[in-house]
Protein backbone atom coordinates (compact mmCIF):
# COMPACT_ATOMS: atom_id res chain seq x y z
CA UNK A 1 -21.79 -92.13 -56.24
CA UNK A 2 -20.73 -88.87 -54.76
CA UNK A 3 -16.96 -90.68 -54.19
CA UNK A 4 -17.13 -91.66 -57.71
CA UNK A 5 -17.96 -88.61 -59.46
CA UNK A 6 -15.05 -86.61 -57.41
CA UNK A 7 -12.77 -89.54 -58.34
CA UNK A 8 -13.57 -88.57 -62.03
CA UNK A 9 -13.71 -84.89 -61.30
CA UNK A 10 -10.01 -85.43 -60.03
CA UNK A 11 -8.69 -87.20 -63.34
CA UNK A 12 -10.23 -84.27 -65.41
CA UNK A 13 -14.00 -84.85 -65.68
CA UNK A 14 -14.79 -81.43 -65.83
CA UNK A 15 -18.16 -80.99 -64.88
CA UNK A 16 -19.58 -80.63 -61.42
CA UNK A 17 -21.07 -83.86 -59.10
CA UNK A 18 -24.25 -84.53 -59.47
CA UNK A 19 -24.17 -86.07 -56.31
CA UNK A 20 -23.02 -82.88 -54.57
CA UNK A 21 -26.56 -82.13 -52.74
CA UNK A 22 -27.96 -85.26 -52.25
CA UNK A 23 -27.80 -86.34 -48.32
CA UNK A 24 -26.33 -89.24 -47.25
CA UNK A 25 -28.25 -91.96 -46.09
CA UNK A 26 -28.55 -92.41 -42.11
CA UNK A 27 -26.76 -95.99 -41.54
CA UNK A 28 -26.75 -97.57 -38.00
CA UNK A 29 -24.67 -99.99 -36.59
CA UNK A 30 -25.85 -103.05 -35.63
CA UNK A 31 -25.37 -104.99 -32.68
CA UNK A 32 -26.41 -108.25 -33.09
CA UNK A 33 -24.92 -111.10 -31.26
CA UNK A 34 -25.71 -114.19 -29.04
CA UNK A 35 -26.17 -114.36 -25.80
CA UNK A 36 -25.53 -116.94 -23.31
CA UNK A 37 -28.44 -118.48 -23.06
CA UNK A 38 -28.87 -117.84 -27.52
CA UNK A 39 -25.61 -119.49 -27.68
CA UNK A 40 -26.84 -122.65 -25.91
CA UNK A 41 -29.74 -123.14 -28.47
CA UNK A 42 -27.49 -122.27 -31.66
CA UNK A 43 -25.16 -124.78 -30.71
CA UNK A 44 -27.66 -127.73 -29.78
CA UNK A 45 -29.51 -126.50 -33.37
CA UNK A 46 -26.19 -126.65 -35.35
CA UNK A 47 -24.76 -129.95 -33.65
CA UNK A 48 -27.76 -131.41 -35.28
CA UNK A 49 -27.87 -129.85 -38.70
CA UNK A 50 -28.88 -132.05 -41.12
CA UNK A 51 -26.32 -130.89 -43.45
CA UNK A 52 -22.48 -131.44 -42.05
CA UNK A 53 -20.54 -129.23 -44.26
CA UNK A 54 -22.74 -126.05 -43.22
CA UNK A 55 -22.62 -127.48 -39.59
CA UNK A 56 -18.82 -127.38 -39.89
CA UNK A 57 -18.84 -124.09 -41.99
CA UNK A 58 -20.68 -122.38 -39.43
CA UNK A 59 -18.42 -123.57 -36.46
CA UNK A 60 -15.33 -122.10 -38.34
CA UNK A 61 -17.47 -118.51 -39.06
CA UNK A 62 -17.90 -118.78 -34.90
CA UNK A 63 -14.44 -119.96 -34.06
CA UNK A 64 -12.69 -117.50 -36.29
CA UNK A 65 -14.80 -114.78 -36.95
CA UNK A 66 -14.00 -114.19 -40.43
CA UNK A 67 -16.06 -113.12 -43.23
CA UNK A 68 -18.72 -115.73 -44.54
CA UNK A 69 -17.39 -115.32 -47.63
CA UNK A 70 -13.54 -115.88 -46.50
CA UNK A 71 -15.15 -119.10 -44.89
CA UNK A 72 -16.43 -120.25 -48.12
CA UNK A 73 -13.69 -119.80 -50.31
CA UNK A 74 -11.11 -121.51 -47.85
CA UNK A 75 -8.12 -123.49 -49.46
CA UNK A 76 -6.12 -126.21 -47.53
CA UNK A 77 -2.98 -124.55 -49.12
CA UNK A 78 -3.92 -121.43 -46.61
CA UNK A 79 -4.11 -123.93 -43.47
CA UNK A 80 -0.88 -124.49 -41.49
CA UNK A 81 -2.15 -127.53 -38.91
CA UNK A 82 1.46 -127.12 -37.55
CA UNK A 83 1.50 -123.64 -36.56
CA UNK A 84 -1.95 -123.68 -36.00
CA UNK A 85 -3.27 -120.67 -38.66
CA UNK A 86 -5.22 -119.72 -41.39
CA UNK A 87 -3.77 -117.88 -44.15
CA UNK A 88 -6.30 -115.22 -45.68
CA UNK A 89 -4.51 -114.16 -48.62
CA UNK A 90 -6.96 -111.04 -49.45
CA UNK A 91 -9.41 -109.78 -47.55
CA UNK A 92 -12.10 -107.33 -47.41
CA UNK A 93 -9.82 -104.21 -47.02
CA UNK A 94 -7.16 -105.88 -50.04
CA UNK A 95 -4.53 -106.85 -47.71
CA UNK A 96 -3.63 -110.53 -45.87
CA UNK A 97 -5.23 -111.84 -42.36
CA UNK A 98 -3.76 -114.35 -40.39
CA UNK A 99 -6.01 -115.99 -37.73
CA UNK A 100 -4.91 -118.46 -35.40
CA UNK A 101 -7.08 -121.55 -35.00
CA UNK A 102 -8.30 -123.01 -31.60
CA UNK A 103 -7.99 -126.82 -31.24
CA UNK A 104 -11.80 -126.88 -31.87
CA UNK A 105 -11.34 -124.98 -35.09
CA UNK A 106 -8.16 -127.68 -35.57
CA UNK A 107 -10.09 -130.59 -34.77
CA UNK A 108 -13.08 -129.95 -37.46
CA UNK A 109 -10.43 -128.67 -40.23
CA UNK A 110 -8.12 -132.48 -39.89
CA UNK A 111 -11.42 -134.57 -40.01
CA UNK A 112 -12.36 -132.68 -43.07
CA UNK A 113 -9.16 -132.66 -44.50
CA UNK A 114 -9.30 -136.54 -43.99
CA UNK A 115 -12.06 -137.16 -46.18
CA UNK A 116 -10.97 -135.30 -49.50
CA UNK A 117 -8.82 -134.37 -51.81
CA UNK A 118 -10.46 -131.02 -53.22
CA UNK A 119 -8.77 -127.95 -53.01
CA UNK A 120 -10.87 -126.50 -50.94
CA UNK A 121 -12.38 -126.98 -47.15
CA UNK A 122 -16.09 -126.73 -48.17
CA UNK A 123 -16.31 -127.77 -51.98
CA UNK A 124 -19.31 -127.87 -53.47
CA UNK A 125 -20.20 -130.03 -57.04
CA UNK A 126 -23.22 -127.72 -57.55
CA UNK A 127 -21.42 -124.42 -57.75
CA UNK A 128 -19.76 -122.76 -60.63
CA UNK A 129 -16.89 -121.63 -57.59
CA UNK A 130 -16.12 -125.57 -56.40
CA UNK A 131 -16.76 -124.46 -52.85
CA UNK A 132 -19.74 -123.97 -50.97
CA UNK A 133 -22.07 -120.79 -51.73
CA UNK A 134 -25.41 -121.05 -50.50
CA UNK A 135 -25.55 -122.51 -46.33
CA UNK A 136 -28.71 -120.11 -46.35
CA UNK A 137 -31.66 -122.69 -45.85
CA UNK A 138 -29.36 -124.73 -43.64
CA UNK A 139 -28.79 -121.77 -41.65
CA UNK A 140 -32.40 -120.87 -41.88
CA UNK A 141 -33.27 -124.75 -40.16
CA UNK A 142 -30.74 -123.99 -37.41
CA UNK A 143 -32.78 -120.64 -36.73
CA UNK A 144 -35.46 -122.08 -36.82
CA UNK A 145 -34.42 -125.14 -34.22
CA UNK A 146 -32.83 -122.70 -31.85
CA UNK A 147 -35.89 -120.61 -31.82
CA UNK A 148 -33.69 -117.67 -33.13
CA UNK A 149 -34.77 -115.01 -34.44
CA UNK A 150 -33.46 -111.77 -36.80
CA UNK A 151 -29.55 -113.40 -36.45
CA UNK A 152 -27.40 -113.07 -39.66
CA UNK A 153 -24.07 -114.94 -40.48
CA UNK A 154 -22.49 -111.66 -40.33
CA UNK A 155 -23.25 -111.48 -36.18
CA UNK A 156 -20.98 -114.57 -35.69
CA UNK A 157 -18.32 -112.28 -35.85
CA UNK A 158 -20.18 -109.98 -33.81
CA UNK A 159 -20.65 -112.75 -31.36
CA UNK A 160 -17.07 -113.54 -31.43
CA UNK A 161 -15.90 -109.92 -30.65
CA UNK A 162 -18.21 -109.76 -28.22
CA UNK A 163 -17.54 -112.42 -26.18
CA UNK A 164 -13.96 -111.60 -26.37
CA UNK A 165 -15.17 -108.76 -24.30
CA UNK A 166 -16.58 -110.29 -21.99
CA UNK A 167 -13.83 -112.27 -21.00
CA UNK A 168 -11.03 -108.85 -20.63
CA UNK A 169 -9.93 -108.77 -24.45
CA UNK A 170 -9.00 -105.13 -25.24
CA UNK A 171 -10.06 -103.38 -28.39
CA UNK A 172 -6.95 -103.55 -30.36
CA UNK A 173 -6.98 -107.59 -29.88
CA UNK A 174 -10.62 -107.94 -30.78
CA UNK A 175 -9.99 -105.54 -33.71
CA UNK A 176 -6.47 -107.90 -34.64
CA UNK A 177 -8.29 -110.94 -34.76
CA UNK A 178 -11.10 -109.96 -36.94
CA UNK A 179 -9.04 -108.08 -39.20
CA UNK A 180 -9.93 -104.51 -38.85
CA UNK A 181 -8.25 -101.57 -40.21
CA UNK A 182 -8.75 -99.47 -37.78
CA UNK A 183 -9.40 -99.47 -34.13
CA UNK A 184 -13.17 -98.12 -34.95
């Protein structure tokens, strides 16, 4: 609120910001990621998900740590199986992403791609979008399974950054391939 009301102050609102004293709220970072042995579980859980779109929805979140809702909303138009990326046109901070895909990543995006003709990667008949919107209980099974607890979607990037680590990445690559603005 305080941004807004000094946005509006600075096109000629010309009273003061109500939100001038009131302190910010304390935020802090989570964490969250798997671990080896976490990682083990997950993927046993999610190989047998009873639901294969989610399954494969939630090996592309891993694989390419984008955003869930990037995921979701994923067009074949944005795939290039030759070059071996994904497109993101806009993304959370308004500009384009590319990401390149692993052969794993490759390998679940051509079987899909072989068994439809909707525009997009995860389409959905029961949403107003077209494309998948709610892999929530799904996700919550594969929790469940892997005996996983307080994990969100979100911490597959996480996970993904993480393990880059792990094995030498440097910041500014991790930061590159999930799309960061900054270095932070």
């Amino acid at each position: 609120l305080r941004a807004m009301f000094n946005k509006a102050i600075e096109w000629g609102w010309n009273k003061p910001n109500p939100a001038y004293a009131v302190k910010r709220f304390k935020e802090t970072s989570r964490e969250r990621f798997l671990s080896a042995q976490e990682m083990k579980r997950f993927l046993a859980a999610l190989d047998n998900a009873s639901c294969e779109t989610v399954r494969d929805f939630l090996y592309l979140c891993l694989f390419t740590g984008a955003r869930r809702s990037n995921v979701q909303a994923m067009q074949w138009q944005q795939i290039d199986f030759d070059a071996a990326i994904w497109t993101i046109p806009k993304t959370k901070n308004g500009k384009p992403h590319v990401i390149p895909l692993a052969q794993s990543a490759l390998d679940i995006l051509k079987c899909r791609k072989s068994r439809t003709n909707s525009q997009w990667v995860f389409p959905s008949g029961k949403s107003k979008s077209g494309h998948l919107e709610n892999p929530f209980p799904i996700w919550n099974e594969i929790l469940k399974a892997a005996g996983i607890a307080d994990l969100r979607m979100h911490d597959l990037r996480r996970t993904l950054g993480s393990w880059q680590a792990a094995l030498g990445a440097n910041s500014y690559t991790i930061g590159k391939s999930l799309g960061h603005s900054s270095i932070q």
